[in-house]
PDB file of N, CA and C in Angstrom:
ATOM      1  N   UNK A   1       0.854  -1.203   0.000  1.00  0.00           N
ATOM      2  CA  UNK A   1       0.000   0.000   0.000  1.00  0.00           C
ATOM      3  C   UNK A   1       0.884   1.245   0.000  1.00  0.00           C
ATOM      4  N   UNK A   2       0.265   2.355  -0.812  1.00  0.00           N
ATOM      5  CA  UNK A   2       1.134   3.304  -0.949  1.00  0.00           C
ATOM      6  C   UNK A   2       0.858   4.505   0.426  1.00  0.00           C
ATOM      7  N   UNK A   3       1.680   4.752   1.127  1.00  0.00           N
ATOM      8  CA  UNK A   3       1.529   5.298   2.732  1.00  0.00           C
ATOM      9  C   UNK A   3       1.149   6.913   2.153  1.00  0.00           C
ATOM     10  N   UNK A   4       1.573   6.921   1.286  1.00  0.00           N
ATOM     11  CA  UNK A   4       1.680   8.791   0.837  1.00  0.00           C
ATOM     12  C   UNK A   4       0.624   8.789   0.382  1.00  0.00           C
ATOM     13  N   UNK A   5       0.134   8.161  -0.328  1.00  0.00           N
ATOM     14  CA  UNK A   5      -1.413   8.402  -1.183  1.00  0.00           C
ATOM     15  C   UNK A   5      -2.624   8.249   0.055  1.00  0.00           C
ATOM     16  N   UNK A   6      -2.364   7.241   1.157  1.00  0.00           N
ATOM     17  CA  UNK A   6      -3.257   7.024   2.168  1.00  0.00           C
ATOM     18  C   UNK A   6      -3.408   8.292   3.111  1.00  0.00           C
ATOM     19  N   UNK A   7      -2.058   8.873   3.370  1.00  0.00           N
ATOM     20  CA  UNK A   7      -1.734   9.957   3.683  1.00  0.00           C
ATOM     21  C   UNK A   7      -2.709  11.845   3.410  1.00  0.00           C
ATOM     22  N   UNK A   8      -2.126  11.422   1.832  1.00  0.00           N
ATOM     23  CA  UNK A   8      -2.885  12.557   1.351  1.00  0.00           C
ATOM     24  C   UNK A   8      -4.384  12.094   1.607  1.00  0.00           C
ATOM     25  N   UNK A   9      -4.708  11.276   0.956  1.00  0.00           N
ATOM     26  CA  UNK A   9      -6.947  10.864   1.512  1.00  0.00           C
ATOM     27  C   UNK A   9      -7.310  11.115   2.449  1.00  0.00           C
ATOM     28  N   UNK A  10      -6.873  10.543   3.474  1.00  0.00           N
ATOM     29  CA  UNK A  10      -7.087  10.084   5.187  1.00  0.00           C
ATOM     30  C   UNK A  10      -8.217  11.603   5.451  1.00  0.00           C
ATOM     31  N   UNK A  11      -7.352  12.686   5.514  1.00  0.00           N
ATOM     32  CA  UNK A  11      -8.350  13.595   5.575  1.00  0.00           C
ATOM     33  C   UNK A  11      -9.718  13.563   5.036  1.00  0.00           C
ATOM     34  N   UNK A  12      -9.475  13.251   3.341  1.00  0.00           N
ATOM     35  CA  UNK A  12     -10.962  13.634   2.926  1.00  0.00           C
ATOM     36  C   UNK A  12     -11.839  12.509   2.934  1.00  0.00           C
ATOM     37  N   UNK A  13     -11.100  11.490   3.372  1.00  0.00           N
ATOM     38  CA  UNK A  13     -11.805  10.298   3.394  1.00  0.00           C
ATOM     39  C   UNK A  13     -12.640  10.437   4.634  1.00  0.00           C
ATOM     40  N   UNK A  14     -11.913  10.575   5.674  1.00  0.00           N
ATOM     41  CA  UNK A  14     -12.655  10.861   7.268  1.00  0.00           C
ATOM     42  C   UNK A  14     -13.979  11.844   6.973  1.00  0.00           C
ATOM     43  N   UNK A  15     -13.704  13.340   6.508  1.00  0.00           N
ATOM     44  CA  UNK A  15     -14.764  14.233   6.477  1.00  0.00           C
ATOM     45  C   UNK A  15     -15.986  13.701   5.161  1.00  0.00           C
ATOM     46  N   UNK A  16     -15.166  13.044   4.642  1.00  0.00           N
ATOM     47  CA  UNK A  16     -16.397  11.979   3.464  1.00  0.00           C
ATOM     48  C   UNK A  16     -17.385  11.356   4.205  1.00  0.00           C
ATOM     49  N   UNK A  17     -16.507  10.318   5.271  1.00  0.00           N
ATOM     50  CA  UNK A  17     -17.691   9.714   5.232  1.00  0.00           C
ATOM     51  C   UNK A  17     -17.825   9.205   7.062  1.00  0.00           C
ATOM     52  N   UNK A  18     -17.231  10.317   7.592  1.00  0.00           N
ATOM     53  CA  UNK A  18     -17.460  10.886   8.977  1.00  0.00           C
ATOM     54  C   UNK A  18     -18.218  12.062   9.318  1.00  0.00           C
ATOM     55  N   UNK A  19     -19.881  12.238   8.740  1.00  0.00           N
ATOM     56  CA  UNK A  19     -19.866  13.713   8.370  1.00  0.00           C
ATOM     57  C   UNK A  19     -20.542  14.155  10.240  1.00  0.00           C
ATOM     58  N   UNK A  20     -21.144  13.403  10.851  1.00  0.00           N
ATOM     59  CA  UNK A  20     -21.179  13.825  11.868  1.00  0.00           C
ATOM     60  C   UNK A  20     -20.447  13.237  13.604  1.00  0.00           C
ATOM     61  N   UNK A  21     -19.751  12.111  13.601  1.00  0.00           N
ATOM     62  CA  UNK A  21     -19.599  11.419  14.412  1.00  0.00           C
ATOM     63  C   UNK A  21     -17.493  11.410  14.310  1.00  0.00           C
ATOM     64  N   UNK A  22     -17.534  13.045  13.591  1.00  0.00           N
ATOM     65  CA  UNK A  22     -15.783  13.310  13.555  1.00  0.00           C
ATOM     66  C   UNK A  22     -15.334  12.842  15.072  1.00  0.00           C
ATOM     67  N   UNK A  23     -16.320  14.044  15.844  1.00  0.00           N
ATOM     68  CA  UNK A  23     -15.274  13.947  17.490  1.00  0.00           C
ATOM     69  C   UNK A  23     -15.351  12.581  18.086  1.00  0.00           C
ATOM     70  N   UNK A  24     -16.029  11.599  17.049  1.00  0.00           N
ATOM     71  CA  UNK A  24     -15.549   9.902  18.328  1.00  0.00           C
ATOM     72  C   UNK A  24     -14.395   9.335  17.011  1.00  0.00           C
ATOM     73  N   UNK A  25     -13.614   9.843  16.263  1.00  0.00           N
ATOM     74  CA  UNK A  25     -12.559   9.616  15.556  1.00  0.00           C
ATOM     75  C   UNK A  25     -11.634  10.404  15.823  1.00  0.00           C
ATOM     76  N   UNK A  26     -10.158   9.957  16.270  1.00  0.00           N
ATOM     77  CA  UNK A  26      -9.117  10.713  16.804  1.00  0.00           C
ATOM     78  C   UNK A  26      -7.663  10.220  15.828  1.00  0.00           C
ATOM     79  N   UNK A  27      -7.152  11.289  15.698  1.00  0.00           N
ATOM     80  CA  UNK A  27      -6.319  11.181  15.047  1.00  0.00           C
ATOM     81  C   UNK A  27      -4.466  10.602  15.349  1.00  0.00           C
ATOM     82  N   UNK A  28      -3.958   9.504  15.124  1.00  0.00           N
ATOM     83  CA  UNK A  28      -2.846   9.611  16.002  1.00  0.00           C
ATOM     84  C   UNK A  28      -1.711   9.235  14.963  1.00  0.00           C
ATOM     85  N   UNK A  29      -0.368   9.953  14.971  1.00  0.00           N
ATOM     86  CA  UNK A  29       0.382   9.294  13.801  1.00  0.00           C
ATOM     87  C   UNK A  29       1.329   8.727  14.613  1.00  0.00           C
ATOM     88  N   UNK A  30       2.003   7.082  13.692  1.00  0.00           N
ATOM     89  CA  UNK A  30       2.712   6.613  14.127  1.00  0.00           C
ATOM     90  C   UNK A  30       3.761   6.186  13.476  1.00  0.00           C
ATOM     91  N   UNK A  31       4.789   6.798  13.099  1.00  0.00           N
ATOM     92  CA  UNK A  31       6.085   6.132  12.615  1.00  0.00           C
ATOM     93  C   UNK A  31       6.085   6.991  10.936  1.00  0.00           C
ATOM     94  N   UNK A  32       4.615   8.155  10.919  1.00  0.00           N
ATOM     95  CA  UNK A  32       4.613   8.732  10.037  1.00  0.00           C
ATOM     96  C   UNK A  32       3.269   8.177   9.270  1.00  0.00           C
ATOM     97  N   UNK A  33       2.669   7.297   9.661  1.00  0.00           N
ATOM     98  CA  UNK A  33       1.825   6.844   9.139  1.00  0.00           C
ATOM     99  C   UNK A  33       0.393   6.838   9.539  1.00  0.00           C
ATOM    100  N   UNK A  34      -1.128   7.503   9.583  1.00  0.00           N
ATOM    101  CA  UNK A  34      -2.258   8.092   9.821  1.00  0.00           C
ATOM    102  C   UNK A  34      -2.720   6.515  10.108  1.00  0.00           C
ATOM    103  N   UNK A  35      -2.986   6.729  11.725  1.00  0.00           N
ATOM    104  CA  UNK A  35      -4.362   5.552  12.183  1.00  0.00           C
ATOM    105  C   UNK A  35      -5.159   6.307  13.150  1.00  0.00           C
ATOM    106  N   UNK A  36      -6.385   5.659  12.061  1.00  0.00           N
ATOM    107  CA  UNK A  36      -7.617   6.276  12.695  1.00  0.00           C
ATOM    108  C   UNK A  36      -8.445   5.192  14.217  1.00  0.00           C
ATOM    109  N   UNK A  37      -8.499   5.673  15.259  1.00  0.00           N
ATOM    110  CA  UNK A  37      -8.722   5.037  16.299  1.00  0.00           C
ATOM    111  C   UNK A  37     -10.225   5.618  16.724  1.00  0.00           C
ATOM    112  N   UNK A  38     -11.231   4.476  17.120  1.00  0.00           N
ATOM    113  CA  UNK A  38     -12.655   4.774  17.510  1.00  0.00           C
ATOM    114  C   UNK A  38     -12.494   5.273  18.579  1.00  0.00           C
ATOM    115  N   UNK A  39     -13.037   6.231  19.402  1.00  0.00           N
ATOM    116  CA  UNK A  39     -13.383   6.448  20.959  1.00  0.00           C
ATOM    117  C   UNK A  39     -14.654   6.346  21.107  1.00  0.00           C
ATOM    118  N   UNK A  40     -14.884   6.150  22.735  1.00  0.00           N
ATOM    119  CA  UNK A  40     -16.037   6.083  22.965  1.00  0.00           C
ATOM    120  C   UNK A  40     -16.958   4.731  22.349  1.00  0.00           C
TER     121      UNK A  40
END
C-alpha cells in the first residue's frame, strides 16, 4: 500500500464519510503513518 497516497486521503476520506460522528474519531500518527482510532 502506498503510505503517501493514504496519507494525502485520510483527511478527505474521514470528512467523506465521517460527516457527523468526527469527534468519536481521533487522530494519532505513528512512525509517520495516519491511524484512525474509535473512541467512545
Amino acid at each position: 500500500m502506498d503510505t503517501q497516497a493514504i496519507r494525502a486521503q485520510m483527511p478527505t476520506l474521514v470528512h467523506g464519510h465521517v460527516p457527523s460522528n468526527v469527534r468519536s474519531f481521533k487522530f494519532n500518527i505513528f512512525d509517520g503513518q495516519p491511524k484512525v482510532s474509535t473512541l467512545g
